[in-house]
N, C-alpha and C. Protein backbone atom coordinates (compact mmCIF):
# COMPACT_ATOMS: atom_id res chain seq x y z
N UNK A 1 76.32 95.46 97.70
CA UNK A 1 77.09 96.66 97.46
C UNK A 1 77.28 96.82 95.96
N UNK A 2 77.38 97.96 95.22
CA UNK A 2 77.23 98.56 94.10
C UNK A 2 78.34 99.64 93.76
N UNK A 3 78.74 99.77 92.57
CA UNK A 3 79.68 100.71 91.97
C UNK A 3 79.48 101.02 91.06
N UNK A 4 80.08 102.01 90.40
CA UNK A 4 79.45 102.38 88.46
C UNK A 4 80.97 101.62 88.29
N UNK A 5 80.48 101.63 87.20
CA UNK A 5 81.87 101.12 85.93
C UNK A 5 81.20 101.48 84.35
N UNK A 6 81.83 102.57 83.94
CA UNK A 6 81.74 102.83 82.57
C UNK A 6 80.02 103.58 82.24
N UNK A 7 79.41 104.41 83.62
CA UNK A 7 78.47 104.95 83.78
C UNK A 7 77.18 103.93 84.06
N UNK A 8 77.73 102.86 84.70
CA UNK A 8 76.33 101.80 84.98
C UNK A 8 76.46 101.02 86.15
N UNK A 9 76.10 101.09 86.36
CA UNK A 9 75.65 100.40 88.47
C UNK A 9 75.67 98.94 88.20
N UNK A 10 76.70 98.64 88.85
CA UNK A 10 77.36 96.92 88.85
C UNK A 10 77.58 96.34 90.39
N UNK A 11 77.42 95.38 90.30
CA UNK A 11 78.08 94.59 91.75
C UNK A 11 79.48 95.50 91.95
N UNK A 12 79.27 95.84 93.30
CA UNK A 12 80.81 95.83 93.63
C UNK A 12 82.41 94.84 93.76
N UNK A 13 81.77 94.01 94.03
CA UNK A 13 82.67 92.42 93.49
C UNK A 13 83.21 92.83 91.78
N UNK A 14 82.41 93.04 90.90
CA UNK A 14 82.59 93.07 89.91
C UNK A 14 83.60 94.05 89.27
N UNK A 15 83.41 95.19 90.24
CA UNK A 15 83.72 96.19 89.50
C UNK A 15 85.06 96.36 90.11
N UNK A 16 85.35 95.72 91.54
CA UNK A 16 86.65 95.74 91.84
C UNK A 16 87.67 94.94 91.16
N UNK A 17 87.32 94.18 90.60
CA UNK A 17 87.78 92.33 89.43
C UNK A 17 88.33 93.11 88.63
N UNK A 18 87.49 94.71 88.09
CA UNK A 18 87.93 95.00 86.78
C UNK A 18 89.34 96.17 87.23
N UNK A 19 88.57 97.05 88.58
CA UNK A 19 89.41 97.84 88.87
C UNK A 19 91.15 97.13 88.73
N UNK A 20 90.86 96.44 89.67
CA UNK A 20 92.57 95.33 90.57
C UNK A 20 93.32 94.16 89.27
N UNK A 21 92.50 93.82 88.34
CA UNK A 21 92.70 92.71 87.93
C UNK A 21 93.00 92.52 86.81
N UNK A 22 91.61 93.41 85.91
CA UNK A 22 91.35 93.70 84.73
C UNK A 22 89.69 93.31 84.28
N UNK A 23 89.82 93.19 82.89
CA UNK A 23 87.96 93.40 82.76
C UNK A 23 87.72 92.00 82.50
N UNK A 24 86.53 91.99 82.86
CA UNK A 24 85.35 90.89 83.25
C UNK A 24 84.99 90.51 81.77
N UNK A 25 85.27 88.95 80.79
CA UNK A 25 84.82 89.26 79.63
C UNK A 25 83.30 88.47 79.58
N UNK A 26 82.95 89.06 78.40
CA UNK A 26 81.15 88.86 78.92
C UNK A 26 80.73 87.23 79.16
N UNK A 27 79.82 87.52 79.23
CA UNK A 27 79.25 85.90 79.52
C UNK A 27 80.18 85.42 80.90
N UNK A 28 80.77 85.85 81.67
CA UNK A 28 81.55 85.43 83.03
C UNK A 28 81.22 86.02 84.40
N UNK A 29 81.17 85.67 85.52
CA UNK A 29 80.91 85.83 86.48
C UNK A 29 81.91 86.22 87.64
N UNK A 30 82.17 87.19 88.55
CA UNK A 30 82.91 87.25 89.57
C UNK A 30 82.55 86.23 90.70
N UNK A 31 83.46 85.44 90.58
CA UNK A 31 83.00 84.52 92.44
C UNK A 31 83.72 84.35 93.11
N UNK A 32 83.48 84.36 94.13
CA UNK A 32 84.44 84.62 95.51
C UNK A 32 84.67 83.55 95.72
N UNK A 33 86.28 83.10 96.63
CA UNK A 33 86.36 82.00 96.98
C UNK A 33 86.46 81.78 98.25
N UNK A 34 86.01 83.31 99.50
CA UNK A 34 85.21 83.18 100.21
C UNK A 34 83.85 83.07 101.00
N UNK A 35 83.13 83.06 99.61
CA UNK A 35 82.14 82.80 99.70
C UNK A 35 80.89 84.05 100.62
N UNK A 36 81.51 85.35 100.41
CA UNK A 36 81.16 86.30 100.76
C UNK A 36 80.78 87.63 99.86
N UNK A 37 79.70 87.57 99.65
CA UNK A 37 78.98 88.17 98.29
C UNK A 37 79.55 89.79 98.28
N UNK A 38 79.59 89.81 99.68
CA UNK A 38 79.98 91.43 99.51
C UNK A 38 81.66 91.64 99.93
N UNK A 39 82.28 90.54 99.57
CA UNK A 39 83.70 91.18 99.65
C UNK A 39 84.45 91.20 98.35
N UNK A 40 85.13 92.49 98.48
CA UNK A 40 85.59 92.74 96.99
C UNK A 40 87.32 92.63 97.19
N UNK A 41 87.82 91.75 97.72
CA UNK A 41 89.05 92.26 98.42
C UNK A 41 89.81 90.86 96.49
N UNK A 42 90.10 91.52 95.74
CA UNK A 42 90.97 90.87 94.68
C UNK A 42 91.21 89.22 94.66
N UNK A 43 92.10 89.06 96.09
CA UNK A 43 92.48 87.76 95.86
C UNK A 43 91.80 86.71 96.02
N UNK A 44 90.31 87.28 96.40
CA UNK A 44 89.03 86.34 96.94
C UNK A 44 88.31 86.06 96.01
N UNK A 45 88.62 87.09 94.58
CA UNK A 45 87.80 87.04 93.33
C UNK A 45 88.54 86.35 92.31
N UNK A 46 87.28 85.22 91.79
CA UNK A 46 87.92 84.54 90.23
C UNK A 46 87.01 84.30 89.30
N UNK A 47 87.29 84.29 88.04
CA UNK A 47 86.23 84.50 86.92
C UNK A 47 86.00 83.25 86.67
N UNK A 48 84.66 82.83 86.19
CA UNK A 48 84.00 81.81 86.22
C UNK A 48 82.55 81.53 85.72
N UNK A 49 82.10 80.80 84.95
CA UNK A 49 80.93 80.31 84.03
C UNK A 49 79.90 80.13 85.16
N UNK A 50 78.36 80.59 84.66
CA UNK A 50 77.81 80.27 86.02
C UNK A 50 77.75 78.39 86.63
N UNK A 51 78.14 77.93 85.57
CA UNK A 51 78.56 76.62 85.50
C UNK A 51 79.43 76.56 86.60
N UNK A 52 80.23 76.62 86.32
CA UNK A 52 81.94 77.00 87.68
C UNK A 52 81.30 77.32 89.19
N UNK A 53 80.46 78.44 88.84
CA UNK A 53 80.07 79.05 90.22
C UNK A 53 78.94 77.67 90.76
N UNK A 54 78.32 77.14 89.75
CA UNK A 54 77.41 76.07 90.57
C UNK A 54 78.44 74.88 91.13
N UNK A 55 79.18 74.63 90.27
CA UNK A 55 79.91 72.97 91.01
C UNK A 55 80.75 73.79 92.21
N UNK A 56 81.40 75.11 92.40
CA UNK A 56 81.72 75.65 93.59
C UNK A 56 81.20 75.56 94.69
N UNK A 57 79.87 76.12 94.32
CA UNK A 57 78.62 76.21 95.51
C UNK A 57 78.30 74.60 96.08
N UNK A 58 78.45 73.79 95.28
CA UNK A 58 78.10 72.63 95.25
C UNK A 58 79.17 71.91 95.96
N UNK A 59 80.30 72.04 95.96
CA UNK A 59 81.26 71.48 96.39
C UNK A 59 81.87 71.96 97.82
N UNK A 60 80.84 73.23 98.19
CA UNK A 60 81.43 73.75 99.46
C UNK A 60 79.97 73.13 100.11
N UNK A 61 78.93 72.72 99.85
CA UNK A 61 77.82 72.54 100.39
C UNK A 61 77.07 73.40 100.43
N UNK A 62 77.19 74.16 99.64
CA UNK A 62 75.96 75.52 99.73
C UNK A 62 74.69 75.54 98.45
N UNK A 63 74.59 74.18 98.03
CA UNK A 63 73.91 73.70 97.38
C UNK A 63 71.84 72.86 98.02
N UNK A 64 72.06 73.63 99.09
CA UNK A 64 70.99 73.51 100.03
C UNK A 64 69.57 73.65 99.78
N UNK A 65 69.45 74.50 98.90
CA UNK A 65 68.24 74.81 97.91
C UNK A 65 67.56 73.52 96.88
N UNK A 66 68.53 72.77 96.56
CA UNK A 66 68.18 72.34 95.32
C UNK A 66 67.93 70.88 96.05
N UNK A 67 68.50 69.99 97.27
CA UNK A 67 68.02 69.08 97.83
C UNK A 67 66.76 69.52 98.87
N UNK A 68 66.67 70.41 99.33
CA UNK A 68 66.03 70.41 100.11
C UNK A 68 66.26 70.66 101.62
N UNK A 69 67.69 70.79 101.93
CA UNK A 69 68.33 71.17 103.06
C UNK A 69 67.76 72.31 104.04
N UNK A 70 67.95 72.57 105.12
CA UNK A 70 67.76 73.37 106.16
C UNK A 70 69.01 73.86 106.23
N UNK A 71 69.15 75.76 105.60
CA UNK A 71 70.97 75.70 105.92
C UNK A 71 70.81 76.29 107.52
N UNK A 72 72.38 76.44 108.18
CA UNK A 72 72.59 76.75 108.97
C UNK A 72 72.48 78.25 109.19
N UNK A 73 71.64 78.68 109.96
CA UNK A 73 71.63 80.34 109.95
C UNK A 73 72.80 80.99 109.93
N UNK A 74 72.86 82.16 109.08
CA UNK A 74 73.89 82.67 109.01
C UNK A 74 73.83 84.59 109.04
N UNK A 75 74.15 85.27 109.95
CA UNK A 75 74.19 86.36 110.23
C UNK A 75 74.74 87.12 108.28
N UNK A 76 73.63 87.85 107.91
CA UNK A 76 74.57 88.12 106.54
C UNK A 76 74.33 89.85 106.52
N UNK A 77 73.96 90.52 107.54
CA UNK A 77 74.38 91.62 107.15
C UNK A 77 75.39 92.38 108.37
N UNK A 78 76.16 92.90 107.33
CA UNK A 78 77.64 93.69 108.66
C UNK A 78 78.21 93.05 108.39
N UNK A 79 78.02 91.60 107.78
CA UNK A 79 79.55 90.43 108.19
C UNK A 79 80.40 90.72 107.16
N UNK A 80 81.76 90.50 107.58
CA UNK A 80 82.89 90.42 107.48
C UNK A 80 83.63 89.42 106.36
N UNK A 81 84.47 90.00 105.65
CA UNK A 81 85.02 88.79 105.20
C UNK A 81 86.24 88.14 106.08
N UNK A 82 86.08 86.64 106.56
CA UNK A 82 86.88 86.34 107.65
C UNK A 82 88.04 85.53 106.87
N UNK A 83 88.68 85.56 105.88
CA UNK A 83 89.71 84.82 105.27
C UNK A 83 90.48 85.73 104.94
């Protein structure tokens, strides 16, 4: 999902961070701490180095790519943010 902010087509995650929160300063990332790419709901969003966002990913187990893992299928379009 997508939004303008300041006449330019951004993640919607992103652009809600700036709407609800305030602005995104550069070099930083919006990441969810439900782990749901397309939810923009504020309290799910926190700013973070893509550094941050890897030991996150890493620490929830969604680091599956980089060992070699089989992830668990996961239904990803329509879904919901469930937190």
């Amino acid at each position: 999902m997508y939004g303008l902010r300041d006449g330019r087509v951004v993640p919607a995650s992103r652009a809600a961070y700036a709407l609800r929160v305030g602005p995104v300063p550069e070099g930083m990332l919006v990441c969810h701490t439900c782990d749901n790419g397309a939810c923009v709901r504020p309290d799910h969003l926190f700013l973070g180095t893509n550094a941050d966002n890897m030991r996150d990913a890493s620490a929830k187990g969604r680091m599956y790519r980089q060992w070699g893992w089989t992830p668990t299928p996961r239904r990803r379009s329509g879904r919901r943010c469930g937190t």
